[in-house]
C-alpha atoms as a PDB file:
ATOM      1  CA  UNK A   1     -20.151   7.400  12.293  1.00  0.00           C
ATOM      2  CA  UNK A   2     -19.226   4.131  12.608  1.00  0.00           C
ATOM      3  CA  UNK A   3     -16.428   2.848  10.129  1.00  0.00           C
ATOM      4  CA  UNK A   4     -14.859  -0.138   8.545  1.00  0.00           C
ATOM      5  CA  UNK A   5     -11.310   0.292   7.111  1.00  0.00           C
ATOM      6  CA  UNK A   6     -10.642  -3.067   4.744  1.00  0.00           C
ATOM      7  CA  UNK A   7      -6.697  -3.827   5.978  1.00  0.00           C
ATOM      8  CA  UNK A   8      -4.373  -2.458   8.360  1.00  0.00           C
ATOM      9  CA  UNK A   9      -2.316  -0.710   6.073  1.00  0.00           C
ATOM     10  CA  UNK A  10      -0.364   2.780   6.117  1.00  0.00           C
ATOM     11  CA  UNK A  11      -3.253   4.801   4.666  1.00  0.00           C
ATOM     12  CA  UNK A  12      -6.173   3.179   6.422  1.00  0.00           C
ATOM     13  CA  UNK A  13      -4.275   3.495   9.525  1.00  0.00           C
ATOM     14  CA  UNK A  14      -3.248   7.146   9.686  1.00  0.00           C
ATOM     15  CA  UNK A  15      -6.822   7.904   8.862  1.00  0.00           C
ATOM     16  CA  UNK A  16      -8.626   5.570  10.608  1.00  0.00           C
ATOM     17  CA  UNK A  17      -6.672   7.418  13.892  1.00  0.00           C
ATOM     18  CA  UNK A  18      -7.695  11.004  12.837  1.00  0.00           C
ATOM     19  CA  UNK A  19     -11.244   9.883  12.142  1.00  0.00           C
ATOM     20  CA  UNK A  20     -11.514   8.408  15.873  1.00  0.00           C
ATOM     21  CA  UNK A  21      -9.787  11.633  17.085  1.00  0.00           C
ATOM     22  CA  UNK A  22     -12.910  13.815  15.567  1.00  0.00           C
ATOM     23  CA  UNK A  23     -15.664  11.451  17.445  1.00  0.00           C
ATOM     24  CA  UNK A  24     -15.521   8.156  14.967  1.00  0.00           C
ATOM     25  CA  UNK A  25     -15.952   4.436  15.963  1.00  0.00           C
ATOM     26  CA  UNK A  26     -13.548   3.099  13.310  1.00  0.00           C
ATOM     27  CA  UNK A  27     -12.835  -0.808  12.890  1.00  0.00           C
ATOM     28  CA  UNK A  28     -10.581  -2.659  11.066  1.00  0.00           C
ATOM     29  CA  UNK A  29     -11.008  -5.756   8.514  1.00  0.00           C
ATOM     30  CA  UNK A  30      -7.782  -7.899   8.128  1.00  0.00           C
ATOM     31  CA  UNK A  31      -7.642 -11.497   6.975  1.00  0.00           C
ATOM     32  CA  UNK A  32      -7.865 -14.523   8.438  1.00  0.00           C
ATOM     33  CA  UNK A  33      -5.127 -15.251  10.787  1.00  0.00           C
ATOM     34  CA  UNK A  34      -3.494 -11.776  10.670  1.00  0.00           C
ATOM     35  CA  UNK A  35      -5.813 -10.302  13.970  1.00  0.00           C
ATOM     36  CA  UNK A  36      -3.258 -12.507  16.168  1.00  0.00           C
ATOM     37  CA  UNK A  37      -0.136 -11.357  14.086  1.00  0.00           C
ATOM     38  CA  UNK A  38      -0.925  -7.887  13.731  1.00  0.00           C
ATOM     39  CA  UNK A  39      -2.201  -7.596  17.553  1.00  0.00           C
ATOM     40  CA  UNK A  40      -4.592  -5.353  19.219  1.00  0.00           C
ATOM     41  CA  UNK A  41      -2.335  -1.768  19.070  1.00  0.00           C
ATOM     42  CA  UNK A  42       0.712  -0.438  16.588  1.00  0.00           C
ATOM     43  CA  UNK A  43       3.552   2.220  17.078  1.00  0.00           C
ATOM     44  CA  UNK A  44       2.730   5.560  15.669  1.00  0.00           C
ATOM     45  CA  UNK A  45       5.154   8.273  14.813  1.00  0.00           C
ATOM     46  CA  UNK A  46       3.374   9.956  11.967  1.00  0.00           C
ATOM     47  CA  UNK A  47       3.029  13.660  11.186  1.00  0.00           C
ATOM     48  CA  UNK A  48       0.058  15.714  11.195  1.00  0.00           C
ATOM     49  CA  UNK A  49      -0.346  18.857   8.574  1.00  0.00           C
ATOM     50  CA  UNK A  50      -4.205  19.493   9.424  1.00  0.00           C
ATOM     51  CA  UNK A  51      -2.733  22.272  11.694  1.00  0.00           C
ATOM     52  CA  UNK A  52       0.454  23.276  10.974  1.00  0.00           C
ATOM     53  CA  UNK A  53       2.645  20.208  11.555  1.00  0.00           C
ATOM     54  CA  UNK A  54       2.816  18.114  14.065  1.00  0.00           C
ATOM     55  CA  UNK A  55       4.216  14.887  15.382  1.00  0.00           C
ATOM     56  CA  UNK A  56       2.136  12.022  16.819  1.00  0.00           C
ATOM     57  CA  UNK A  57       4.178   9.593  18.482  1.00  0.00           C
ATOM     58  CA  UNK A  58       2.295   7.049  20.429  1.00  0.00           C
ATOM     59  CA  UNK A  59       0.921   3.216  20.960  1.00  0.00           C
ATOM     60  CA  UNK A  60      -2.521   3.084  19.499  1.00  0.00           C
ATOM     61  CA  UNK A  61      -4.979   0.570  20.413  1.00  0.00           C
ATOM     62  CA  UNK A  62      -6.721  -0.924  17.369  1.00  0.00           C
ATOM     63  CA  UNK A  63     -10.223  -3.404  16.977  1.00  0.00           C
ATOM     64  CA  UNK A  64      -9.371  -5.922  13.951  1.00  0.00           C
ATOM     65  CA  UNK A  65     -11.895  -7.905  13.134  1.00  0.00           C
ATOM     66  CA  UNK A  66     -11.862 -10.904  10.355  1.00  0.00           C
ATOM     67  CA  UNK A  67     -15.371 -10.790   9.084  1.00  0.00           C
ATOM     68  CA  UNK A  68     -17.495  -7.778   8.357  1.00  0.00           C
ATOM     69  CA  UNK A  69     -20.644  -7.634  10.094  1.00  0.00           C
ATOM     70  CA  UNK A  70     -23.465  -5.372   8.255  1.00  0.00           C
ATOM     71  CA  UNK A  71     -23.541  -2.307  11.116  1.00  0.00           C
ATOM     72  CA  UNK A  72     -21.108   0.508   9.503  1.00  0.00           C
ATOM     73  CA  UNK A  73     -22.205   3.810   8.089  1.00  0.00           C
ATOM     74  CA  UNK A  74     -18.926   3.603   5.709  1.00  0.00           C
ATOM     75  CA  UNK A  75     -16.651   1.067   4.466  1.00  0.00           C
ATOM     76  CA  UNK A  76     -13.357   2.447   3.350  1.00  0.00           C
ATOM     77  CA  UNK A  77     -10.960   0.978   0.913  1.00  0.00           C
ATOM     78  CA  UNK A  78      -7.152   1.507   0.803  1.00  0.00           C
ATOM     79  CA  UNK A  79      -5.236  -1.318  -0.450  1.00  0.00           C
ATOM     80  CA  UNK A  80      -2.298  -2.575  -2.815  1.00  0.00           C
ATOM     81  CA  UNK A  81      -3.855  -1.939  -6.368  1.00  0.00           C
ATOM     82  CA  UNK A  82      -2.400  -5.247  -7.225  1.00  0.00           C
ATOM     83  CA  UNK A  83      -5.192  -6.846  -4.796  1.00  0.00           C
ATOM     84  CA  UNK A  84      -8.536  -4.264  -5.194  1.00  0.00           C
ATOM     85  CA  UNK A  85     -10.207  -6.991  -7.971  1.00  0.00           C
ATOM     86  CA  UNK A  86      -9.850  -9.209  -5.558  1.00  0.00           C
ATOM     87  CA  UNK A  87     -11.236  -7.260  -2.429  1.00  0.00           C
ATOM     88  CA  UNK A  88     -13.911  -5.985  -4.957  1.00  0.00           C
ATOM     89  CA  UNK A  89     -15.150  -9.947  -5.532  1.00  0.00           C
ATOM     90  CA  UNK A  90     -15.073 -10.728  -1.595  1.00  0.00           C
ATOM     91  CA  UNK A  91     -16.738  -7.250  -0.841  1.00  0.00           C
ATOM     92  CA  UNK A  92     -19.658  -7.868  -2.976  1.00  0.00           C
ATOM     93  CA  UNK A  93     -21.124 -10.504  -0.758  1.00  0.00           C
ATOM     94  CA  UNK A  94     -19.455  -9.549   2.605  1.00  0.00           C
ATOM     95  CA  UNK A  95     -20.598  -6.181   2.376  1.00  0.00           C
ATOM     96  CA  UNK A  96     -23.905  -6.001   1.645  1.00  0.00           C
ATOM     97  CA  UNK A  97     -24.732  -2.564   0.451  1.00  0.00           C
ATOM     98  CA  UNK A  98     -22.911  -0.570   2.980  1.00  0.00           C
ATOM     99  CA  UNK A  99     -22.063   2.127   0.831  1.00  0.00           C
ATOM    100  CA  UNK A 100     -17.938   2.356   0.229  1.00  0.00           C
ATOM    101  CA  UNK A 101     -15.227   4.461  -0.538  1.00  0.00           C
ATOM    102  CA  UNK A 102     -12.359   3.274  -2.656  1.00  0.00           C
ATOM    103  CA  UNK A 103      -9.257   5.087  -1.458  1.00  0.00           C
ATOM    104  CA  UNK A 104      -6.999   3.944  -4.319  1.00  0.00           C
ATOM    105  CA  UNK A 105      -4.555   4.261  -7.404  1.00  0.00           C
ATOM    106  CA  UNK A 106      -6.230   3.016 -10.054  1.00  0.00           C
ATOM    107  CA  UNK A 107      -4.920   2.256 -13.447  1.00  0.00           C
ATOM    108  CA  UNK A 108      -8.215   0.870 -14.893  1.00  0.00           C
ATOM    109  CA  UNK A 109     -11.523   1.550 -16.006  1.00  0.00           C
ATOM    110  CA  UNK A 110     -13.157   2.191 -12.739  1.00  0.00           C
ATOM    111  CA  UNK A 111     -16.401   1.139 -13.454  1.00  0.00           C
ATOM    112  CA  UNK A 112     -14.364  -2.279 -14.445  1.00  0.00           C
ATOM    113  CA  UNK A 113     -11.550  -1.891 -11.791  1.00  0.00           C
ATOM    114  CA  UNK A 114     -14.490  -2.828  -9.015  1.00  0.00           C
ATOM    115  CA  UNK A 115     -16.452  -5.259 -10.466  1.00  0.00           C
ATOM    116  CA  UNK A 116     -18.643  -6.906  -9.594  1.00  0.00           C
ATOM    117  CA  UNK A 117     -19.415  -4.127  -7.485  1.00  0.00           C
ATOM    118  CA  UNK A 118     -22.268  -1.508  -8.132  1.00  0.00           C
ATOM    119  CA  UNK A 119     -20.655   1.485  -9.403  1.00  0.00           C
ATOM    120  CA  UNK A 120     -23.942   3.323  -7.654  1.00  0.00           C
ATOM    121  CA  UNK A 121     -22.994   2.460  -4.417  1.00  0.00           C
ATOM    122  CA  UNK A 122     -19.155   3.576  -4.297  1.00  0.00           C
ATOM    123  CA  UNK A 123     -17.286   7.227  -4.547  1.00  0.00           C
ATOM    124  CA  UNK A 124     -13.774   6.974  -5.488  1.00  0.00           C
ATOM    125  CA  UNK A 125     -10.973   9.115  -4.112  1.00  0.00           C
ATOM    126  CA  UNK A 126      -7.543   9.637  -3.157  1.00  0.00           C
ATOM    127  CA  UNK A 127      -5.334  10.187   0.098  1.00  0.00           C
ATOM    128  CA  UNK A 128      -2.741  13.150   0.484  1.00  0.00           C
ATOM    129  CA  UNK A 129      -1.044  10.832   2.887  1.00  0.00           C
ATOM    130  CA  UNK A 130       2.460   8.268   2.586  1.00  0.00           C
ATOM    131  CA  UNK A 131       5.016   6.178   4.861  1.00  0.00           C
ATOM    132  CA  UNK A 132       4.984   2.892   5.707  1.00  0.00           C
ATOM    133  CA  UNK A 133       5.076  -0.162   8.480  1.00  0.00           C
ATOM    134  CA  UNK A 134       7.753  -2.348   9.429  1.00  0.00           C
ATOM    135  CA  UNK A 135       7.681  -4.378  12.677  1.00  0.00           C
ATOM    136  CA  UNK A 136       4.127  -3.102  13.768  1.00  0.00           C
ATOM    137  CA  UNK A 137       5.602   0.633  13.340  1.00  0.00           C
ATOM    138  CA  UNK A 138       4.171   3.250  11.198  1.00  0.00           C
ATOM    139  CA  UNK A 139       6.462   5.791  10.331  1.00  0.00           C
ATOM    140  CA  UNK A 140       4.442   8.391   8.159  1.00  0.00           C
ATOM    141  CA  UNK A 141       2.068  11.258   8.075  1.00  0.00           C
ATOM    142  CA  UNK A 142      -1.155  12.862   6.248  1.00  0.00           C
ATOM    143  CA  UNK A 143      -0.975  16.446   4.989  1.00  0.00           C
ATOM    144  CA  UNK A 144      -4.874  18.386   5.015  1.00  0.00           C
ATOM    145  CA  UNK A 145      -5.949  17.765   1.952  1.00  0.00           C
ATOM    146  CA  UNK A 146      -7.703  14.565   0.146  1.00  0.00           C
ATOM    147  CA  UNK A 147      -8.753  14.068  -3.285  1.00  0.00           C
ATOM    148  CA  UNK A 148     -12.936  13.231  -3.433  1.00  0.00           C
ATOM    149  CA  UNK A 149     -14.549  12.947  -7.222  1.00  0.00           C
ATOM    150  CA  UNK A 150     -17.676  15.165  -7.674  1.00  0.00           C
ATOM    151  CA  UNK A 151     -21.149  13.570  -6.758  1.00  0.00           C
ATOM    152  CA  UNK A 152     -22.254  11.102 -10.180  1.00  0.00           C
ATOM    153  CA  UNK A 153     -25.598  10.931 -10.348  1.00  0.00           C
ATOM    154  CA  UNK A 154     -27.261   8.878  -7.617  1.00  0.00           C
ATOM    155  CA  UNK A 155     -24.124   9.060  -5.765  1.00  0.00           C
ATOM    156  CA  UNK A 156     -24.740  12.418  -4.268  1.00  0.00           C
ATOM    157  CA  UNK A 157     -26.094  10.642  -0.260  1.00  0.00           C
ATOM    158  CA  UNK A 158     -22.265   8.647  -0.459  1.00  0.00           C
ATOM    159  CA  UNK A 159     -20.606  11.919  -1.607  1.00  0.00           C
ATOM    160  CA  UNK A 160     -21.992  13.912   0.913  1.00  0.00           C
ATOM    161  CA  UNK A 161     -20.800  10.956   3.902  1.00  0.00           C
ATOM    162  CA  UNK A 162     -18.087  10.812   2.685  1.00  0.00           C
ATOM    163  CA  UNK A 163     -17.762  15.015   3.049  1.00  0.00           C
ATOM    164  CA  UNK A 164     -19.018  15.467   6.455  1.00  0.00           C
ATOM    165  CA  UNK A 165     -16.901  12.302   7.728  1.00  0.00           C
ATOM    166  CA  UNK A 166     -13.669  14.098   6.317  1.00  0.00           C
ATOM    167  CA  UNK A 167     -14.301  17.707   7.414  1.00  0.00           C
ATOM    168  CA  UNK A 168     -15.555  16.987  10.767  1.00  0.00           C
ATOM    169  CA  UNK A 169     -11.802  15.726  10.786  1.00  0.00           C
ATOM    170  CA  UNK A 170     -10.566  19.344   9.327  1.00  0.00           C
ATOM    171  CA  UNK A 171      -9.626  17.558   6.488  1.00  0.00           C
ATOM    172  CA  UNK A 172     -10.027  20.466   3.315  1.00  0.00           C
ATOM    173  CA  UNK A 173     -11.235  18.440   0.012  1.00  0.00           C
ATOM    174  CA  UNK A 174     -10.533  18.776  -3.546  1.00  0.00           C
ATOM    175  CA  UNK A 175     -13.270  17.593  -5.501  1.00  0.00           C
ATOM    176  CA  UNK A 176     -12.327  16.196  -8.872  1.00  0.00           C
ATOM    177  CA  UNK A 177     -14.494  16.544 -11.766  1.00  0.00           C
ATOM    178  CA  UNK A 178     -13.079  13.625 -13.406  1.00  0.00           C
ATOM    179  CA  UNK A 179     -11.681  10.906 -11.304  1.00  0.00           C
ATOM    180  CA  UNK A 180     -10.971   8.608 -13.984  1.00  0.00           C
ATOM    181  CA  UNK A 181      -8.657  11.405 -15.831  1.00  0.00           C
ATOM    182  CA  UNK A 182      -7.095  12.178 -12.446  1.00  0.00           C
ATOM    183  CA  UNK A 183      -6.120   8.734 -11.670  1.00  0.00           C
ATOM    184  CA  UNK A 184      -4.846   7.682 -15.040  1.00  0.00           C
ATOM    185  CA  UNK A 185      -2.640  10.433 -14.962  1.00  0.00           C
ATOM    186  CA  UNK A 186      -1.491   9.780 -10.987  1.00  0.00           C
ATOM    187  CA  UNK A 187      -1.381   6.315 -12.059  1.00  0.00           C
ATOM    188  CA  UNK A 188       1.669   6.951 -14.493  1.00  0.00           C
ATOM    189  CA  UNK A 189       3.339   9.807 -12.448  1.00  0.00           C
ATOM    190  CA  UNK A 190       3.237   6.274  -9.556  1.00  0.00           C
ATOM    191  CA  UNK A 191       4.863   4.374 -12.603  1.00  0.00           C
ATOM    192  CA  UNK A 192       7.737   6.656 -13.889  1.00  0.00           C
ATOM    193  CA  UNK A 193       8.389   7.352  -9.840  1.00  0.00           C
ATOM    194  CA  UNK A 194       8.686   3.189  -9.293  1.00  0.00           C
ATOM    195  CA  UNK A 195      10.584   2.891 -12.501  1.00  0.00           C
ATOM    196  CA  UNK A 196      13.091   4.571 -10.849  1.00  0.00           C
ATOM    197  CA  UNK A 197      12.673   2.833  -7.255  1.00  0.00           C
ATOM    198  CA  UNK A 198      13.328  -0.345  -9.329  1.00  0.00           C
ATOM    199  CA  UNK A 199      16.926   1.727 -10.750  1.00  0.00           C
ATOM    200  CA  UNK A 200      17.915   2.718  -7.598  1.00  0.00           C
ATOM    201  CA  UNK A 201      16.626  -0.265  -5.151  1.00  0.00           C
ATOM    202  CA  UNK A 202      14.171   1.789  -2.740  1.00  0.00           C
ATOM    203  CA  UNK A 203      12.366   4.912  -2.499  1.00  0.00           C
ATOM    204  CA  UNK A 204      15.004   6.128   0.097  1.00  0.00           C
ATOM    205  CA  UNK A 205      17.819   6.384  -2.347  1.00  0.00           C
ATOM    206  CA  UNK A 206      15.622   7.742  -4.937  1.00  0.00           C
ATOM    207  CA  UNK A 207      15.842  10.390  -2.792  1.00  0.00           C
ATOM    208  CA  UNK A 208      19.774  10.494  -2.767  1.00  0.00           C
ATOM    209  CA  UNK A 209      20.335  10.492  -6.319  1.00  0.00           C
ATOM    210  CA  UNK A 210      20.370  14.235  -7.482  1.00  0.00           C
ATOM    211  CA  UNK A 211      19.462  12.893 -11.451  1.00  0.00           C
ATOM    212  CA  UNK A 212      16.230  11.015  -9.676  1.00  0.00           C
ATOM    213  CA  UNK A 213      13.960  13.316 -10.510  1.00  0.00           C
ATOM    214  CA  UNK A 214      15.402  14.297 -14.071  1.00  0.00           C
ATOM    215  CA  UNK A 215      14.536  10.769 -14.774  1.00  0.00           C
ATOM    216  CA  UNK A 216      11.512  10.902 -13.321  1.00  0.00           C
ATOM    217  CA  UNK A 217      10.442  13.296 -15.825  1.00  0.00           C
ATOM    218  CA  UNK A 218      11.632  11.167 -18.646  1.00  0.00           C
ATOM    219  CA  UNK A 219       9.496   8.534 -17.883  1.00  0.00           C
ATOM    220  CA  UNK A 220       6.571  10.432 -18.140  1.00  0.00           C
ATOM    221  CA  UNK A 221       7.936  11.760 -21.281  1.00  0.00           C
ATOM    222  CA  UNK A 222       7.866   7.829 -22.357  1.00  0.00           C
ATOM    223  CA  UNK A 223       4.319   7.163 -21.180  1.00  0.00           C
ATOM    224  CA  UNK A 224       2.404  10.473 -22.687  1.00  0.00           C
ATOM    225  CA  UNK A 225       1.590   8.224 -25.944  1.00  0.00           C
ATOM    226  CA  UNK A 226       0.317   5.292 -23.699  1.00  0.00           C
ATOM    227  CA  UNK A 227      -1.544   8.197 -21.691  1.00  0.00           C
ATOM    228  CA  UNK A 228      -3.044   9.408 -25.199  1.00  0.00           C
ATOM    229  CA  UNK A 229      -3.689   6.319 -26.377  1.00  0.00           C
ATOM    230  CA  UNK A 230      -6.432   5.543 -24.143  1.00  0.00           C
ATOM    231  CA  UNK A 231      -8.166   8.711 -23.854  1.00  0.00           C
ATOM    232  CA  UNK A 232      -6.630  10.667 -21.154  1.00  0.00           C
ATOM    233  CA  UNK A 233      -6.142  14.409 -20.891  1.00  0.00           C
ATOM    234  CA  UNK A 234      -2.783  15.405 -19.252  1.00  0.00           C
ATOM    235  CA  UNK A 235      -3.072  17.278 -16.245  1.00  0.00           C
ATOM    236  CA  UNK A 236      -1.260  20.306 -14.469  1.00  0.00           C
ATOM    237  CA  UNK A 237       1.450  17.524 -12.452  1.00  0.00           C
ATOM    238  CA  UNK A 238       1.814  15.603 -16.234  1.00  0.00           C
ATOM    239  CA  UNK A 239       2.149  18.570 -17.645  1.00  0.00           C
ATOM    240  CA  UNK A 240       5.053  19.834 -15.150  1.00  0.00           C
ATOM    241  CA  UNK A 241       6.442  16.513 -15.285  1.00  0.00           C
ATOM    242  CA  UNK A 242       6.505  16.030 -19.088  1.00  0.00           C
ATOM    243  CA  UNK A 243       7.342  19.826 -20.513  1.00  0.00           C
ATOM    244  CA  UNK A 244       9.955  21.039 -17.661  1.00  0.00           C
ATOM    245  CA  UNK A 245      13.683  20.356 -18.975  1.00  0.00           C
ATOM    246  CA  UNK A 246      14.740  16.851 -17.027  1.00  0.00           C
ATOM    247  CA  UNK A 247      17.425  18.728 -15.635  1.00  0.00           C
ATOM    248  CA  UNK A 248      15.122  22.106 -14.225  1.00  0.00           C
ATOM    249  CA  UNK A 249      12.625  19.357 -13.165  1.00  0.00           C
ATOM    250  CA  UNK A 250      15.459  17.834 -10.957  1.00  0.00           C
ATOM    251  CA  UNK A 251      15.995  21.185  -9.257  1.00  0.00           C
ATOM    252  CA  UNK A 252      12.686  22.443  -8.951  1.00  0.00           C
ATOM    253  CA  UNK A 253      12.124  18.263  -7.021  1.00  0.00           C
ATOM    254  CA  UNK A 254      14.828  18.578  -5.015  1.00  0.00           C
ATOM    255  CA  UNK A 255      15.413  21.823  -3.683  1.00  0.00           C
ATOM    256  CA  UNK A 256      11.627  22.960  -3.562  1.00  0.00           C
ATOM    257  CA  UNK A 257       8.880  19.669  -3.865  1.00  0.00           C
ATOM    258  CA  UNK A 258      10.712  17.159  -2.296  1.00  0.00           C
ATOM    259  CA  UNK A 259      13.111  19.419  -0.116  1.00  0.00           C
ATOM    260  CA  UNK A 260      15.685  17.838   3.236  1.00  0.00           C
ATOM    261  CA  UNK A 261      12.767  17.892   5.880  1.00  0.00           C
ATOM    262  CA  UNK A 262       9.944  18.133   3.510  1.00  0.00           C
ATOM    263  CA  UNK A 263       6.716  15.641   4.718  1.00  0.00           C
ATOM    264  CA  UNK A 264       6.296  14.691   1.004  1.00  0.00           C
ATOM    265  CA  UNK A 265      10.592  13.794   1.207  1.00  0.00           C
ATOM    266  CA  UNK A 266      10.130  11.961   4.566  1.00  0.00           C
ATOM    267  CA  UNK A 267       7.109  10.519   3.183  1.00  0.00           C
ATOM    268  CA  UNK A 268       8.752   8.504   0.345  1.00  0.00           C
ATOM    269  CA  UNK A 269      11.833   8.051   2.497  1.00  0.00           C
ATOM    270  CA  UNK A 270       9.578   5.565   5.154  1.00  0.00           C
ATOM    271  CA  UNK A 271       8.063   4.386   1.989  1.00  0.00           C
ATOM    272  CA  UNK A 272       8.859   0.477   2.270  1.00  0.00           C
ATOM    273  CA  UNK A 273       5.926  -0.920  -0.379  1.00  0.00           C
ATOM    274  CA  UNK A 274       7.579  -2.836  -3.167  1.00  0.00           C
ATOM    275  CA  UNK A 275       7.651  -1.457  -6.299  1.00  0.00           C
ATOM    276  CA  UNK A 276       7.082  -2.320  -9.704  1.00  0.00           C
ATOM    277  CA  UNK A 277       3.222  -3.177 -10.341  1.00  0.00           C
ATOM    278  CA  UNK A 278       2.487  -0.029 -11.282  1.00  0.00           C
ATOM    279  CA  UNK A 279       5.143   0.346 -14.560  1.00  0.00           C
ATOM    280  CA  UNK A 280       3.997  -3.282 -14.813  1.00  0.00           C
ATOM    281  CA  UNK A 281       0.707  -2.349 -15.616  1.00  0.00           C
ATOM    282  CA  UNK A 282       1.804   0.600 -17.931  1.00  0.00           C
ATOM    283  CA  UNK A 283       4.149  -1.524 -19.763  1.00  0.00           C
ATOM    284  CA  UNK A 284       1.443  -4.454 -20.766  1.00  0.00           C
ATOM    285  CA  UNK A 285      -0.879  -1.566 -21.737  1.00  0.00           C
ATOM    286  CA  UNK A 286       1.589  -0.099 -24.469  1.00  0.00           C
ATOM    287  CA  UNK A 287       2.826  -3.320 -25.223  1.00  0.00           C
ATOM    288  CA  UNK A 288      -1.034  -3.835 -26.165  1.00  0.00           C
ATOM    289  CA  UNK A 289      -1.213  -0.765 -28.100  1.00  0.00           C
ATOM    290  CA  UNK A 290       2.080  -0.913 -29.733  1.00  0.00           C
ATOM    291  CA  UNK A 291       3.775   1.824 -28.175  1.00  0.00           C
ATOM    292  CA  UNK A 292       7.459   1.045 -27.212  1.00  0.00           C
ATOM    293  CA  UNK A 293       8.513   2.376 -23.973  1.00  0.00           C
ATOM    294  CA  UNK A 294      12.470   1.262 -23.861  1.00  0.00           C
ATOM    295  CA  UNK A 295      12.691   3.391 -20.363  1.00  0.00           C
ATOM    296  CA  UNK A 296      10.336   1.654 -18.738  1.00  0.00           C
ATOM    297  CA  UNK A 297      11.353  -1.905 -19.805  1.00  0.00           C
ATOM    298  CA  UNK A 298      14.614  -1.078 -18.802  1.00  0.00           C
ATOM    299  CA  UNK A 299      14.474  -1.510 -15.598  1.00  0.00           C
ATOM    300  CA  UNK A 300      12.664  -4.447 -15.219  1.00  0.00           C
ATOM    301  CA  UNK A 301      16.013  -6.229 -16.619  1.00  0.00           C
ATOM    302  CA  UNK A 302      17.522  -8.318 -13.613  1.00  0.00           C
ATOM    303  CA  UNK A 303      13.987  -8.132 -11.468  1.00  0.00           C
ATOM    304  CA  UNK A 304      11.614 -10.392 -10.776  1.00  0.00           C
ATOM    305  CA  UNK A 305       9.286  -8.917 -13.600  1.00  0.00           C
ATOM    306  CA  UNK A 306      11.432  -9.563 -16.271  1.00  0.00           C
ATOM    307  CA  UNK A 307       9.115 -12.900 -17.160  1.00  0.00           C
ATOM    308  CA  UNK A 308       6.229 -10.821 -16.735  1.00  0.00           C
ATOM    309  CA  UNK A 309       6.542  -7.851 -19.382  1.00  0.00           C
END
């Protein structure tokens, strides 16, 4: 297959290596100006858990490109959910109808969080991957399992692409009934996570903070209304996060989830995104509905989204 990753970011790239590992052509788009900046190759050291777990530590040569011509099989999306309306408007006449897959948190609608896009023409799903880049190094990994939603009808010839691209990687699937459920609830377990990035000034010394977690939890406590409120059924990770006592749910992060030398723990730890958006979002949606979340607008005091709530 030959595929287009939009952006050279942590996700796209860690993929976007496996993919040409199993056979793959895969591209990248960037903007204008950023194929000299970025250059043609980036430092990996990245962890792969298709097969036990392994290190990948290497200089990868890369093909940017800063238009999209209309010759891929796939076009997959993986970008800052702050930007995705954006990239939605400037895929819908640069991509034709290459069919797509949005690789993404996503806090609205979906139908709505990709328009003008056709809704026909794109599966939505999530990565079980994290780190980040600084000074053209990726420091990260991908563990063996991805998060695909179930074939909607007319869908099913992206769906089952999107399948054979991922297993002929040895990637394993989980197939989510309903996507839209699934990522409202990720979507807030992102926010009560960030709210506490914002606390503690970076996802490293969330990590150092034994109460982290504990407050984690709380959070989601906070958000379960805002959750309600527009429809959404808690899942199993909600669920933990929301009935566990804050200080079990502290233990059970940081001696068994998130434990010293755990890929999920080293994943957040090279985690170097800003953070923020996300309880952004939540905040403006309760603030909509009426619910008070004093948590979450907490810690936006002294930031620079305390004009924005």
């Amino acid at each position: 297959m030959k595929i287009l990753f939009f952006g050279r970011g942590v996700i796209s790239t860690q993929y976007a290596w496996a993919f040409e590992q199993a056979g793959h052509t895969v591209e990248f788009y960037v903007r204008k100006g950023r194929k000299e900046t970025l250059g043609s190759s980036i430092e990996l050291e990245m962890w792969d858990a298709r097969k036990g777990k392994k290190l990948i530590k290497e200089s990868w040569n890369v093909k940017l490109h800063e238009e999209i011509l209309p010759n891929y099989d796939l076009i997959i999306v993986s970008v800052n959910t702050k930007q995705l309306p954006e990239v939605a408007q400037f895929l819908t006449t640069a991509a034709g109808n290459t069919p797509m897959l949005i690789f993404n948190n996503i806090w609205q609608n979906l139908k709505s969080s990709i328009a003008p896009l056709s809704i026909n023409n794109v599966v939505f799903g999530f990565p079980g991957a994290g780190g980040g880049i600084a000074d053209n190094k990726l420091r990260g990994g991908f563990l063996k399992m991805v998060f695909l939603e179930k074939p909607r009808a007319g869908t099913e010839h992206i769906n089952n692409k999107v399948k054979e691209l991922f297993e002929s990687a040895h990637f394993k699937i989980n197939w989510v009934k309903d996507m839209q459920n699934w990522l409202w609830n990720h979507f807030a377990m992102n926010a009560a996570m960030e709210a506490e990035v914002l606390k503690r000034g970076s996802f490293p010394a969330v990590m150092n903070h034994s109460d982290s977690f504990a407050n984690v939890g709380k959070h989601m406590r906070e958000m379960v209304p805002v959750l309600k409120a527009r429809g959404a059924k808690l899942d199993a990770i909600s669920l933990l996060l929301t009935k566990i006592p804050p200080g079990l749910l502290g233990t059970l992060f940081n001696k068994v989830i998130f434990a010293k030398g755990s890929l999920p723990r080293l994943f957040v730890e090279y985690n170097n995104s800003r953070a923020g958006f996300a309880v952004l979002e939540v905040v403006r949606e309760a603030k909509k509905a009426g619910i008070p979340l004093p948590r979450l607008t907490m810690v936006f005091e002294n930031t620079e989204y305390t004009k924005e709530v």
